[in-house]
Protein backbone atom coordinates (compact mmCIF):
# COMPACT_ATOMS: atom_id res chain seq x y z
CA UNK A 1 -1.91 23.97 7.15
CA UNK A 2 -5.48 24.57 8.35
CA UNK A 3 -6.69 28.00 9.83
CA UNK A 4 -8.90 28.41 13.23
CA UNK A 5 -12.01 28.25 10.97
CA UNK A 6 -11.20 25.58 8.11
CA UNK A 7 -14.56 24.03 7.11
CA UNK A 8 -13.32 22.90 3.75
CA UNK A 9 -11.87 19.60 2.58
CA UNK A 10 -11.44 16.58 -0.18
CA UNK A 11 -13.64 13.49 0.32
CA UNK A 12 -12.32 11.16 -1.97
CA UNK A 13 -15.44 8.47 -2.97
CA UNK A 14 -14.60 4.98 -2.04
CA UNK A 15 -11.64 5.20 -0.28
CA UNK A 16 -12.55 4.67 2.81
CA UNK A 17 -14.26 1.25 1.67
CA UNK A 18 -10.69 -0.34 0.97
CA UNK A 19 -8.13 -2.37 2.80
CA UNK A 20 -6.18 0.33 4.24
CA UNK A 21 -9.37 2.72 4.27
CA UNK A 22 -11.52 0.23 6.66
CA UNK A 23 -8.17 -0.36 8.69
CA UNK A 24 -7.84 3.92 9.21
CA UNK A 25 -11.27 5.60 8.80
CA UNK A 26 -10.94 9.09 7.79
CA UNK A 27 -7.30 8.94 6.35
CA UNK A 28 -7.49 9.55 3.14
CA UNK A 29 -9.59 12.22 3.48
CA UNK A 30 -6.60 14.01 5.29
CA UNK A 31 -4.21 12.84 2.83
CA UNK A 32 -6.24 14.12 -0.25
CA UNK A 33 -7.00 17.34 1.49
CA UNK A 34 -3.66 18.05 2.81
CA UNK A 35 -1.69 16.78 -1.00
CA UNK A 36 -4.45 19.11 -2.98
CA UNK A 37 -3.69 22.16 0.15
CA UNK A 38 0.37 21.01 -1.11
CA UNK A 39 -0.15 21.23 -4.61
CA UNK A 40 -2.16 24.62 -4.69
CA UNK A 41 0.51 26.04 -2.58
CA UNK A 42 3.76 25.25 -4.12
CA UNK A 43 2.12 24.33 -7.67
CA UNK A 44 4.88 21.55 -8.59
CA UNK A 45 5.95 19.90 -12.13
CA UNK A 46 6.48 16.74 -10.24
CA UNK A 47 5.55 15.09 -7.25
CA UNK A 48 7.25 11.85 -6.20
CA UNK A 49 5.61 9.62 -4.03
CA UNK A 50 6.69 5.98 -2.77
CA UNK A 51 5.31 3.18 -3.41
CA UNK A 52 5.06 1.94 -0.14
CA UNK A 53 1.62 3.22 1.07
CA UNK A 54 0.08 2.00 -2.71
CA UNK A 55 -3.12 3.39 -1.59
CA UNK A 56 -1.96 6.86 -0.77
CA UNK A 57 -0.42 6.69 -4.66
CA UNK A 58 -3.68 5.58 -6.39
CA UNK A 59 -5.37 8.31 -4.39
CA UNK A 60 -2.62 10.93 -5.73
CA UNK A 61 -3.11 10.24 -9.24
CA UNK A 62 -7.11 10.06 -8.73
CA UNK A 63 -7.13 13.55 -7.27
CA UNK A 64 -4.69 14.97 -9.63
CA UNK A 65 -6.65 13.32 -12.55
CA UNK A 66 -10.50 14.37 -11.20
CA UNK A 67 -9.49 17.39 -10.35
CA UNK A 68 -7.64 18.12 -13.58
CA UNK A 69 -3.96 19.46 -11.70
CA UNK A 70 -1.18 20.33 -13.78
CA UNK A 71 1.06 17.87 -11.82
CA UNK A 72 3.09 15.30 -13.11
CA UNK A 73 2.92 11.95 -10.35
CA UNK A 74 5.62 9.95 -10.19
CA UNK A 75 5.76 6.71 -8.28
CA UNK A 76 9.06 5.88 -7.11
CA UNK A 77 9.91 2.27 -5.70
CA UNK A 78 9.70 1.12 -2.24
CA UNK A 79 13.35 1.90 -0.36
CA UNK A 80 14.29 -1.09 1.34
CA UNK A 81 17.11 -2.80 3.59
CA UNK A 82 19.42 -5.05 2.39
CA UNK A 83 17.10 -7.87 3.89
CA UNK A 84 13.88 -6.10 1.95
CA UNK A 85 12.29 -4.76 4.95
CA UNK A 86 10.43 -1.69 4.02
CA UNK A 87 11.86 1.28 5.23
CA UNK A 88 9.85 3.21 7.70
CA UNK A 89 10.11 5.56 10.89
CA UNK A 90 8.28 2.55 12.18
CA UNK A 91 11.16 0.43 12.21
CA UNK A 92 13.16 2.01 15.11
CA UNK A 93 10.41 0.88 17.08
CA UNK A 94 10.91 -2.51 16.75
CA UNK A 95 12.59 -4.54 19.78
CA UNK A 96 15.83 -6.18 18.50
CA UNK A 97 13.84 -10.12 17.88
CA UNK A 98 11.22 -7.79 16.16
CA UNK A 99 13.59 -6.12 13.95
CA UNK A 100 15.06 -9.77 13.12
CA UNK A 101 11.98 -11.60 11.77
CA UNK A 102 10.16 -8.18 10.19
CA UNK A 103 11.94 -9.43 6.78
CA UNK A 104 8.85 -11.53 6.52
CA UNK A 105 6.73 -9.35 5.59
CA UNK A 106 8.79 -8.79 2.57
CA UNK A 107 8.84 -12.25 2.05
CA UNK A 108 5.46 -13.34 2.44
CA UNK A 109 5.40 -11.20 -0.81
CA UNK A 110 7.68 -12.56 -2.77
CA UNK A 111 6.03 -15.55 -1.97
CA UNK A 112 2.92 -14.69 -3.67
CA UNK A 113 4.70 -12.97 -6.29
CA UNK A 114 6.50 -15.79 -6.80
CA UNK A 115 3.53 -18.22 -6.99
CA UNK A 116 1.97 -15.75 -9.57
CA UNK A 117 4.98 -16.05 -11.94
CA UNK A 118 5.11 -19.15 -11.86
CA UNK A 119 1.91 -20.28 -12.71
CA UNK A 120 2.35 -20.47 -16.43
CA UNK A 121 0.73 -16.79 -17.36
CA UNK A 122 -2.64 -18.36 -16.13
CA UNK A 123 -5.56 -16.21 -14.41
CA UNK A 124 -4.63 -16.91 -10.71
CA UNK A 125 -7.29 -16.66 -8.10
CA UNK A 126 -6.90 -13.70 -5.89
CA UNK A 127 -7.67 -15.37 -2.58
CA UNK A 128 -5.39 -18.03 -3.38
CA UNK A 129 -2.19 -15.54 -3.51
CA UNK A 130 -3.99 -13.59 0.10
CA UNK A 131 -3.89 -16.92 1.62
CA UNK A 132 -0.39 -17.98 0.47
CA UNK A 133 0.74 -14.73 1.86
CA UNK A 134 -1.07 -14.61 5.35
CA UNK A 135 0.44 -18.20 5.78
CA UNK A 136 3.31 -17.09 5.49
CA UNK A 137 3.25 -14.50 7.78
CA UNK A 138 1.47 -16.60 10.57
CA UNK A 139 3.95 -18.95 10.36
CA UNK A 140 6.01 -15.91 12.35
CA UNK A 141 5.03 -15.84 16.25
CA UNK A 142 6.10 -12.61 16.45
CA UNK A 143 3.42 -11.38 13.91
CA UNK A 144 1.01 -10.58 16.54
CA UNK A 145 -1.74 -9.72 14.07
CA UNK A 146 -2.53 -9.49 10.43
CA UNK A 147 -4.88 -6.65 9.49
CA UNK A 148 -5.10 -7.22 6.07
CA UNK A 149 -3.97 -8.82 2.80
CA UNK A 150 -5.41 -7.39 -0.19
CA UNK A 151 -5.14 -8.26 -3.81
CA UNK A 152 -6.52 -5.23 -5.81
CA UNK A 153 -6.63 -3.47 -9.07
CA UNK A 154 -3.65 -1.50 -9.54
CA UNK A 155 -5.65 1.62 -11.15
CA UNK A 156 -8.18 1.97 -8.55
CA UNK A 157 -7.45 -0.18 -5.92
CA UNK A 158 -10.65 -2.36 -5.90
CA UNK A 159 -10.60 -6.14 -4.72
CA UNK A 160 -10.01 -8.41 -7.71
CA UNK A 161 -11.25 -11.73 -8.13
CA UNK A 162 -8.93 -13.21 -10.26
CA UNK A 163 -5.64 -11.98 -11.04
CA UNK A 164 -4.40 -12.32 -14.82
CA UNK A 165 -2.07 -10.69 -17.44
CA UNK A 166 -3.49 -6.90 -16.44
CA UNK A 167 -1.66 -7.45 -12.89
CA UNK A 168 -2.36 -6.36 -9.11
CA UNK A 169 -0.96 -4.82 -6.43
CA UNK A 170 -0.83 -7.01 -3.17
CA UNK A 171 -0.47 -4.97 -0.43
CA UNK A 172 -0.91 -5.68 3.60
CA UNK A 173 -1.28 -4.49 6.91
CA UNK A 174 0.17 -6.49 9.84
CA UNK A 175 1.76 -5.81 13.44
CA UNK A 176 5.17 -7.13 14.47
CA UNK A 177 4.68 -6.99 18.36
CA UNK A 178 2.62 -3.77 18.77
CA UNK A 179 4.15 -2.13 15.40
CA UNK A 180 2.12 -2.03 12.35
CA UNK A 181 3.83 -2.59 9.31
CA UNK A 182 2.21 -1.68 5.61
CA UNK A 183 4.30 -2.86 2.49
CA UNK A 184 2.73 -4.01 -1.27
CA UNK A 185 4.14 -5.44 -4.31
CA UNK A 186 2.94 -4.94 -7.63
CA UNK A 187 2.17 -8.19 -9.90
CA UNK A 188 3.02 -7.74 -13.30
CA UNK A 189 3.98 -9.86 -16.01
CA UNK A 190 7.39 -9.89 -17.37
């Protein structure tokens, strides 16, 4: 993918100032060099991404919009196990205790999620659902260290304040033992 003398890449602006940005300097700007390299190469009607990494798939439909591609995104849902663990190469590294309690994650989620539902279609205050959720995951011994909770604007992936009938994606970044573990759920009205 890159030759002996590659000089040239795609700095996406900002990126590296969010959650997952401050937690892995430098990785979008591989991601959005290698994806445009991708989409140059094999020039694609679609490209399906997961949801998982929600980062990765706001950055993907910023570079495809900026630089005016001819791609059509599509963001598929997060593939989970039956107990709503994300699915991930990452998983097979978890010891068999690990693998038991990772579920959390998930759940710390659906906590918020929850709690943003049911809260009458109010304006709900961002740091209140990031709290809720890194309660519930410290309430697991075996979460070894929470990296991040984020509540953000679905579009662009900016901290929100407040989160009302526009939405947010909640995503986070926490280790299980020594594996890190990303997942995100996006809060939308029904």
């Amino acid at each position: 993918m890159y030759g002996p003398n590659h000089v040239t890449y795609v700095e996406p602006e900002g990126f590296d100032d969010i959650a997952e940005g401050v937690s892995r300097p430098g990785h979008f700007k591989g991601v959005a060099t290698v994806v445009t390299k991708l989409f140059n190469i094999v020039k694609p009607t679609n490209a399906y991404f997961g949801q998982k990494d929600a980062a990765q798939c706001c950055l993907i439909r910023r570079i495809v919009h900026d630089l005016d591609m001819d791609v059509n995104v599509v963001i598929m849902d997060t593939v989970r196990e039956p107990d709503g663990l994300a699915m991930s190469s990452r998983n097979a590294y978890l010891t068999e205790a690990e693998r038991k309690v990772a579920p959390i994650v998930y759940q710390s989620l659906c906590t918020a999620r929850d709690l943003y539902h049911g809260n009458g279609g109010r304006p709900i205050a961002a740091q209140h659902l990031q709290e809720v959720v890194e309660s519930v995951l410290r309430s697991e011994p075996l979460v070894t260290q929470v990296q991040y909770v984020s509540v953000d604007c679905r579009e662009t992936m900016r901290p929100l304040q407040t989160v009302g009938k526009e939405g947010a994606i909640i995503s986070l970044a926490c280790k299980i033992g020594s594996v890190r573990l990303i997942d995100n759920m996006v809060l939308k009205r029904i």
